[in-house]
Protein backbone atom coordinates (compact mmCIF):
# COMPACT_ATOMS: atom_id res chain seq x y z
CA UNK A 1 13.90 20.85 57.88
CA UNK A 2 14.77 17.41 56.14
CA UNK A 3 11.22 15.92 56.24
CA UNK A 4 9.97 19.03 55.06
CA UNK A 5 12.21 19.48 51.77
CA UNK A 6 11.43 16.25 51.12
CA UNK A 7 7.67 16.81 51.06
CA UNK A 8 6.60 17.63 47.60
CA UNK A 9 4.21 21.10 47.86
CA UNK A 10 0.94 21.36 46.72
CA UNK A 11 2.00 22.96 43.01
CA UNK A 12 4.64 20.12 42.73
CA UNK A 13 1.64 17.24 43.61
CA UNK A 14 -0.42 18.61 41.02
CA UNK A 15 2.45 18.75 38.06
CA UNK A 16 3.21 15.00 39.08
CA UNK A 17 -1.04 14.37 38.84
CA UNK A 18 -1.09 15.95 35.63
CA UNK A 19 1.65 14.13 34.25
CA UNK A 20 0.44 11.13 35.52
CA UNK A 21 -3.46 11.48 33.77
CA UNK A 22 -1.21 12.16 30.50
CA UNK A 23 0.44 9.14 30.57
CA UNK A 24 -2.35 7.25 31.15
CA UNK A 25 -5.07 8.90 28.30
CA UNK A 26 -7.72 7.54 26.84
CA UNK A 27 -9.90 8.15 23.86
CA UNK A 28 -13.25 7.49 23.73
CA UNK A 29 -14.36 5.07 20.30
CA UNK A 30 -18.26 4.09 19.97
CA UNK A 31 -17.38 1.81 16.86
CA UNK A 32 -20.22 0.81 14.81
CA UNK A 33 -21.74 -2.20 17.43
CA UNK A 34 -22.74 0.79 19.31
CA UNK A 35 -20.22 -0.05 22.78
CA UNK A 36 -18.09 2.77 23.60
CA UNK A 37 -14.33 1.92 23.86
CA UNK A 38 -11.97 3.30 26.09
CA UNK A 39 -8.77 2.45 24.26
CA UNK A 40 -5.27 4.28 25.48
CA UNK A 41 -3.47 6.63 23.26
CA UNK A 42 -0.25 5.42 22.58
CA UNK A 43 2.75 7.65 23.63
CA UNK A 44 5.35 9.67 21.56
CA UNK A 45 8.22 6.99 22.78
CA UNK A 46 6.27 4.06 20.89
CA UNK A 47 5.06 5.94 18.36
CA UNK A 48 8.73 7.02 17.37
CA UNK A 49 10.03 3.78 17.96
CA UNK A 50 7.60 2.39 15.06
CA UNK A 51 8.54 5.16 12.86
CA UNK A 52 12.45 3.88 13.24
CA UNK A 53 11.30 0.27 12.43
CA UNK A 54 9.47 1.42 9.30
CA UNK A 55 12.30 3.89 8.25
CA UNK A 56 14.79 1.04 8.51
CA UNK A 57 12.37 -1.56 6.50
CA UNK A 58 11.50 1.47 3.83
CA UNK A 59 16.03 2.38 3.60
CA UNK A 60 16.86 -1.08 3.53
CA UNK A 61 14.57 -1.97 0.57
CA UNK A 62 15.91 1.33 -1.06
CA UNK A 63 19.51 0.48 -0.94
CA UNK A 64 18.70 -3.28 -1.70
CA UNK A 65 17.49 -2.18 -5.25
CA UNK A 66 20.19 0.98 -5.49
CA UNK A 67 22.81 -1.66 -5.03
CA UNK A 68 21.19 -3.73 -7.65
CA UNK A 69 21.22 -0.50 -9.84
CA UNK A 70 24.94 0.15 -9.37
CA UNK A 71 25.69 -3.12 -10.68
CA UNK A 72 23.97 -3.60 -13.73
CA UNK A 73 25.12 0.38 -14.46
CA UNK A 74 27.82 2.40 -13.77
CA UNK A 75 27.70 5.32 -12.23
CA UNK A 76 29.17 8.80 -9.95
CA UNK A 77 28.37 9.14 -6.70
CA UNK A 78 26.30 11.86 -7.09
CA UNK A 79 23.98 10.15 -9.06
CA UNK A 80 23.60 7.32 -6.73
CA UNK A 81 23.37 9.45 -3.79
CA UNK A 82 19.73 11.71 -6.01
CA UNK A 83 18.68 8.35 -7.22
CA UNK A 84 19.18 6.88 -3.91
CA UNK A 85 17.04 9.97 -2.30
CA UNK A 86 14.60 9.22 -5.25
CA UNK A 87 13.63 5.56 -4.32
CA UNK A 88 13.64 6.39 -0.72
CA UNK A 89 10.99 8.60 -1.56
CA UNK A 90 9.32 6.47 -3.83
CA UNK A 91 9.33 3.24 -1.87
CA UNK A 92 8.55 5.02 1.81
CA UNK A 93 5.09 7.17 0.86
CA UNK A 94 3.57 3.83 -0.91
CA UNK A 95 4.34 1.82 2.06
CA UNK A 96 2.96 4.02 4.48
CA UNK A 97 -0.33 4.02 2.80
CA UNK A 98 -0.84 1.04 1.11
CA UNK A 99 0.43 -1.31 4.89
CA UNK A 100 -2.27 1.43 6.49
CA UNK A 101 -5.01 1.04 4.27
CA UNK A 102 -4.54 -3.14 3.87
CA UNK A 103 -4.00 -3.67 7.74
CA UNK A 104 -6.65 -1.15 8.83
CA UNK A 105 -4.43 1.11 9.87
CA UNK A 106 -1.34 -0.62 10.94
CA UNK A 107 2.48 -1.03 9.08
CA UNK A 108 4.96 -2.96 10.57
CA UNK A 109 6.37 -0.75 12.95
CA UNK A 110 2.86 -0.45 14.32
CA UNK A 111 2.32 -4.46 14.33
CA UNK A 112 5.14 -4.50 16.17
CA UNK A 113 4.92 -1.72 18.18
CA UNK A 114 1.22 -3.11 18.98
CA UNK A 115 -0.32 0.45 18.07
CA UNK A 116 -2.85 1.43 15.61
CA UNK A 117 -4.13 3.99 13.63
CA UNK A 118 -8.09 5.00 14.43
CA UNK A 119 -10.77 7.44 13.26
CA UNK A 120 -11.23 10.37 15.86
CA UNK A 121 -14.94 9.77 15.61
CA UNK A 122 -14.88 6.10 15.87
CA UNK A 123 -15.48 5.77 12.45
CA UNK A 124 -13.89 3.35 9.99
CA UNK A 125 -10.21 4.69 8.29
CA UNK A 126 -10.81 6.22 4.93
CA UNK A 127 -8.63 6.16 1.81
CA UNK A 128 -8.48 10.23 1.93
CA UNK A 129 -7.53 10.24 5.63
CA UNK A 130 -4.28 7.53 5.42
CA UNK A 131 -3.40 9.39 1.83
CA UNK A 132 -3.80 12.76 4.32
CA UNK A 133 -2.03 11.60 7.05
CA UNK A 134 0.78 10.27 5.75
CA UNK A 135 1.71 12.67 3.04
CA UNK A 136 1.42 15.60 5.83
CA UNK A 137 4.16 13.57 7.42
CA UNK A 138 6.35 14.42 4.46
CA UNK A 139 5.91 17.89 5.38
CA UNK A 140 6.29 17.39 9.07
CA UNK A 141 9.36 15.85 9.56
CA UNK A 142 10.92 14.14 6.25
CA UNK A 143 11.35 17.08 4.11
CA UNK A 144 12.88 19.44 7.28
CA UNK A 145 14.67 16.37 7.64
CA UNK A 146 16.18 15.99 4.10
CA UNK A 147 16.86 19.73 3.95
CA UNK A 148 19.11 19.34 7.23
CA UNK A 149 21.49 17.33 5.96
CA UNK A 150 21.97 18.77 2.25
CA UNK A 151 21.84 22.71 2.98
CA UNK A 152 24.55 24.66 3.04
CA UNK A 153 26.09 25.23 6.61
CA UNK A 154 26.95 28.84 4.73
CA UNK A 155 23.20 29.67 4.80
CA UNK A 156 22.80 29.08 8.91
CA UNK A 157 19.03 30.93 8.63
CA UNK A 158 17.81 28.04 6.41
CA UNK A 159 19.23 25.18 8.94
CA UNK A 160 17.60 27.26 12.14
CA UNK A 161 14.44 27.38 10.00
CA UNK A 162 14.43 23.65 9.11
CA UNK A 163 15.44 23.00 13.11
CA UNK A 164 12.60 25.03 14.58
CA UNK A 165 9.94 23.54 12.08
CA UNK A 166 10.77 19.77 13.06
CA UNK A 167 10.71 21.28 16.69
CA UNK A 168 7.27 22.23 16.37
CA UNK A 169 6.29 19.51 14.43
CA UNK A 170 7.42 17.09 17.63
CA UNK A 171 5.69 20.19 19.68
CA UNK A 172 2.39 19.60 18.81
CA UNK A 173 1.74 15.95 19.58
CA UNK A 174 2.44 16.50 23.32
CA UNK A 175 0.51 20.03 23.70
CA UNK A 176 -3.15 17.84 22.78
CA UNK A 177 -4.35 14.25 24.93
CA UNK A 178 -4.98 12.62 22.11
CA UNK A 179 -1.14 12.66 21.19
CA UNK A 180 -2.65 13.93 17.71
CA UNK A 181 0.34 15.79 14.77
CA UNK A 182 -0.75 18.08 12.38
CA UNK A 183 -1.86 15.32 9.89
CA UNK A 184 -3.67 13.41 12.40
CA UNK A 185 -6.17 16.78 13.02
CA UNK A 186 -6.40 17.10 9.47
CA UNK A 187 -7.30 13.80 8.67
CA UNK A 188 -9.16 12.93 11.94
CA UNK A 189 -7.36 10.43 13.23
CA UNK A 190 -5.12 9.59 16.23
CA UNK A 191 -2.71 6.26 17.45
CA UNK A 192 -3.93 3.98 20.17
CA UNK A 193 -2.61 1.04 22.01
CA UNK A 194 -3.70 -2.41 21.30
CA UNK A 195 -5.77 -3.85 23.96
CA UNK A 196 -4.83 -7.24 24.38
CA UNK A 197 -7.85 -9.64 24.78
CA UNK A 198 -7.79 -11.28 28.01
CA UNK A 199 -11.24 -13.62 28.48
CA UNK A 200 -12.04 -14.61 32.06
CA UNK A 201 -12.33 -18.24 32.73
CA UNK A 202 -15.05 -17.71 35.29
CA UNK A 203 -17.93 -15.93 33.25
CA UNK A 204 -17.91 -18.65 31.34
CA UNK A 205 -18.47 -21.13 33.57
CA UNK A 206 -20.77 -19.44 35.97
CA UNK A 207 -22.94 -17.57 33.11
CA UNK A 208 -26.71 -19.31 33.42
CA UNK A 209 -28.27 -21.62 31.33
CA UNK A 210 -29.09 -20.36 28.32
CA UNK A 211 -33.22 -20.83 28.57
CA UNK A 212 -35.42 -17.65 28.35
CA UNK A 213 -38.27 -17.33 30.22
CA UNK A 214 -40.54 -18.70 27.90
CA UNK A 215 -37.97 -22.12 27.53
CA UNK A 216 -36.99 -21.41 24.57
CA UNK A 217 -33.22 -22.46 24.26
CA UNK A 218 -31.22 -20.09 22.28
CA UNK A 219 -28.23 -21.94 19.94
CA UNK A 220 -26.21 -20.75 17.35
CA UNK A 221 -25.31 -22.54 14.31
CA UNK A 222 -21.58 -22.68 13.34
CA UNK A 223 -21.49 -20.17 10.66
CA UNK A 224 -23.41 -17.91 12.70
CA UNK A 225 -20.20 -17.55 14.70
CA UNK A 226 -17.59 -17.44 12.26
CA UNK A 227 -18.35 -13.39 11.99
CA UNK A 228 -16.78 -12.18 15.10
CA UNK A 229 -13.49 -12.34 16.52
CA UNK A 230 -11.17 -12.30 20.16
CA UNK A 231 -11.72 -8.36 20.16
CA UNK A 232 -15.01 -8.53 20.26
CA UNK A 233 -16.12 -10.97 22.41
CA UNK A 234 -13.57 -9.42 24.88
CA UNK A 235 -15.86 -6.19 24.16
CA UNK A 236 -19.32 -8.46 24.86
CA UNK A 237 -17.77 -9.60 28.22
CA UNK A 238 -16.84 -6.18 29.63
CA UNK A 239 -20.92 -5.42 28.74
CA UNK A 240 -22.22 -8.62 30.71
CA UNK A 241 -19.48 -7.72 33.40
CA UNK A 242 -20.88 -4.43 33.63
CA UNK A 243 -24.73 -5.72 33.61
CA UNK A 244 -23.99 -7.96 36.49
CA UNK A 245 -21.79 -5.39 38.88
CA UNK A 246 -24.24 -2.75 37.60
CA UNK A 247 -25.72 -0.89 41.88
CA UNK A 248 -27.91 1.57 40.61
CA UNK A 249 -31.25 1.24 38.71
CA UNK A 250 -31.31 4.79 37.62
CA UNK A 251 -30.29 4.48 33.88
CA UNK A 252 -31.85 1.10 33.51
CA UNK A 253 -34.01 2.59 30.70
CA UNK A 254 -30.51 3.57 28.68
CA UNK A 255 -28.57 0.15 29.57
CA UNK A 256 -31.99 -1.30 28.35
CA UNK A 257 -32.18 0.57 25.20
CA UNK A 258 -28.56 -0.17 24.83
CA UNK A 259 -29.06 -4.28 25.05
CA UNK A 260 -31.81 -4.13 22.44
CA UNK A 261 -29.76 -2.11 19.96
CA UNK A 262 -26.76 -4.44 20.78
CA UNK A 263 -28.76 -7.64 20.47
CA UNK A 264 -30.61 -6.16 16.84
CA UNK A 265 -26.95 -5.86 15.71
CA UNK A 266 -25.43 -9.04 16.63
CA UNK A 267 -29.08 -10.86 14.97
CA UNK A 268 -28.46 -8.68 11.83
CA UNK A 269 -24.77 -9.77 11.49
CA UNK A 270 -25.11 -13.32 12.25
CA UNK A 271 -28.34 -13.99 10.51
CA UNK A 272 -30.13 -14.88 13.36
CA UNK A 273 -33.97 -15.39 12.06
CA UNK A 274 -36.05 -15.49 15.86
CA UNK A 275 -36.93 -12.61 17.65
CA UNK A 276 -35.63 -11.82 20.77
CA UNK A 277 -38.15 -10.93 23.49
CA UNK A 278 -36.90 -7.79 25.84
CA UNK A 279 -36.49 -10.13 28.90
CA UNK A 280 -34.66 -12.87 26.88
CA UNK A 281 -32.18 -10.10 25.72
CA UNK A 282 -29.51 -10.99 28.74
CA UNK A 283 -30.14 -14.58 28.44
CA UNK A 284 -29.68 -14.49 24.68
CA UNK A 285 -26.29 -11.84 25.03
CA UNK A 286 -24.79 -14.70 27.37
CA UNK A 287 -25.97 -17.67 25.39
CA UNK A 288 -23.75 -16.08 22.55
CA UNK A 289 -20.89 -14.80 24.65
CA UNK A 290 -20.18 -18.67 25.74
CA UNK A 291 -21.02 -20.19 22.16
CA UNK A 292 -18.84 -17.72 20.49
CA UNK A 293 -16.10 -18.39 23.50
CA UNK A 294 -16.64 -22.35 23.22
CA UNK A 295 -16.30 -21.79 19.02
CA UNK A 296 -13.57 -19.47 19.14
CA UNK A 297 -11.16 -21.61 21.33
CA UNK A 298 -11.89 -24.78 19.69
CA UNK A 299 -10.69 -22.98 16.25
CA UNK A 300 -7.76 -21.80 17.97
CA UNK A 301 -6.66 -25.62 18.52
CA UNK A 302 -6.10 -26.24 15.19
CA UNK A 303 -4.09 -22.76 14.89
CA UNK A 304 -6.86 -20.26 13.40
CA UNK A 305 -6.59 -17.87 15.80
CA UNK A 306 -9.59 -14.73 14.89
CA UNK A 307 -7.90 -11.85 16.76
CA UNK A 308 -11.05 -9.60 15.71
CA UNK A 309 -14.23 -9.55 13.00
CA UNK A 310 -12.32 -8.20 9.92
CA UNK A 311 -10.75 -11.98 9.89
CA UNK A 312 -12.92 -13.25 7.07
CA UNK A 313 -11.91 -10.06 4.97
CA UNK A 314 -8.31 -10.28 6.03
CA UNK A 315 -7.51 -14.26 4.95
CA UNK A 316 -6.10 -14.94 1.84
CA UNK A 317 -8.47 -16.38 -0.63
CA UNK A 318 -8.83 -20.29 -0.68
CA UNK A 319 -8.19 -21.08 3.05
CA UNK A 320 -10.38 -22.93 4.75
């Protein structure tokens, strides 16, 4: 009777399998490059815990200046407890969108946190979807929030009200896999998890030589590889990974389509003049992978450290 109480049943299994797959989602992202990304949602717990961090960063610079206020003027409590609500208000929507919208979709919870706002469809983050997003999280959860703690316990019916509304807006992240709120669906968007680039050592040193069939040697100038970051050549090493371990020929017309398409792009962005004949495609993908690799790590020994391609963009003008 023991060992069989202790045996989960069949209904029990499947809850713990379904829980399981949740915890470990995935979305789907075919950025513009053209190689699918499966990058994991990030859960509730992390995404909360960045909403703290930026709630205590967004208060603290509110009461910094509110002190400052009380100083230079006098006055009751009630007016520095509306003009206190006031700048909280003022100082926590800007930050939300302006930290999204100048760190691609991260503020400083999220950087942190190591999360990141996304496009549903892979796309690149708008202006109208951050402005979206985070003003529908006034609605969610901030103004419920606000009206919790300054309505009147004699009206219970408006504090149930405010109650069941936050409820549900906590509700709906965990009833969809892509841990999505109500301004995430209407702006098209959803959190993710930072990968974190980790490069091989042995691709690199086993690739092949770098001659095509023809003997042409491919090389790359160094401004040619000053466009792409850790991120992506992380993303160009799962490809040759999968080219090598690749057992079955039956799609070889789709991986091949695929190389050509991905070779076309990386020419286009890097200025690369010669053509690229369909055999040399492989040769010329792994030629870059361990230029950009040998490029890459000899920039990060004098600290500039390119974590992905919007580096360039993201430097502050004037540094080298």
């Amino acid at each position: 009777m023991s060992l069989s109480r202790t045996r989960p049943t069949p209904n029990r299994q499947h809850r713990r399998n379904r829980r399981a797959a949740r915890k470990k989602a995935a979305s789907r992202v075919i950025p513009p490059e053209g190689v699918p990304l499966e990058l994991p949602v990030a859960s509730l717990g992390v995404r909360v815990a960045a909403q703290l961090t930026d709630l205590l960063i967004t208060f603290a610079a509110a009461v910094s200046i509110l002190i400052l206020l009380s100083m230079l003027f006098f006055m009751y409590w009630s007016t520095v407890f509306a003009l206190g609500a006031l700048l909280f208000f003022f100082i926590r929507v800007p930050y939300y969108i302006l930290s999204e919208l100048v760190w691609n979709g991260q503020t400083l919870g999220k950087k942190l946190m190591k999360i990141k706002v996304v496009a549903h469809d892979g796309g690149s983050l708008t202006t109208h979807s951050l402005v979206l997003r985070n003003m529908m999280k006034e609605a969610e959860v901030f103004l419920p929030g606000t009206l919790l703690l300054t309505l009147d316990q004699t009206a219970p019916w408006a504090v149930w009200a405010s109650l069941a509304w936050v409820a549900m807006a906590f509700a709906i992240p965990l009833s969809n896999p892509h841990r999505m709120r109500l301004g995430d669906m209407l702006a098209g968007t959803h959190v993710i998890r930072l990968p974190v680039p980790i490069l091989l050592k042995d691709l690199a040193i086993e690739a092949p030589r770098a001659i095509s069939a023809n003997g042409q040697r491919f090389t790359f100038l160094p401004h040619q590889l000053d466009h792409y970051g850790g991120f992506e050549l992380q993303t160009l090493e799962k490809l040759l990974r999968a080219q090598e371990n690749r057992m079955s020929q039956s799609s070889a017309e789709q991986n091949r389509q695929a190389m050509t398409a991905i070779v076309e792009r990386i020419r286009q962005k890097i200025g690369y003049a010669d053509a690229v004949e369909p055999d040399d495609e492989l040769v010329f993908l792994q030629a870059f992978y361990s230029a950009q690799r040998a490029h890459l790590e000899q920039r990060q020994l004098f600290g500039d450290r390119r974590a992905n391609k919007f580096y360039a963009d993201a430097r502050p003008r004037g540094t080298g």
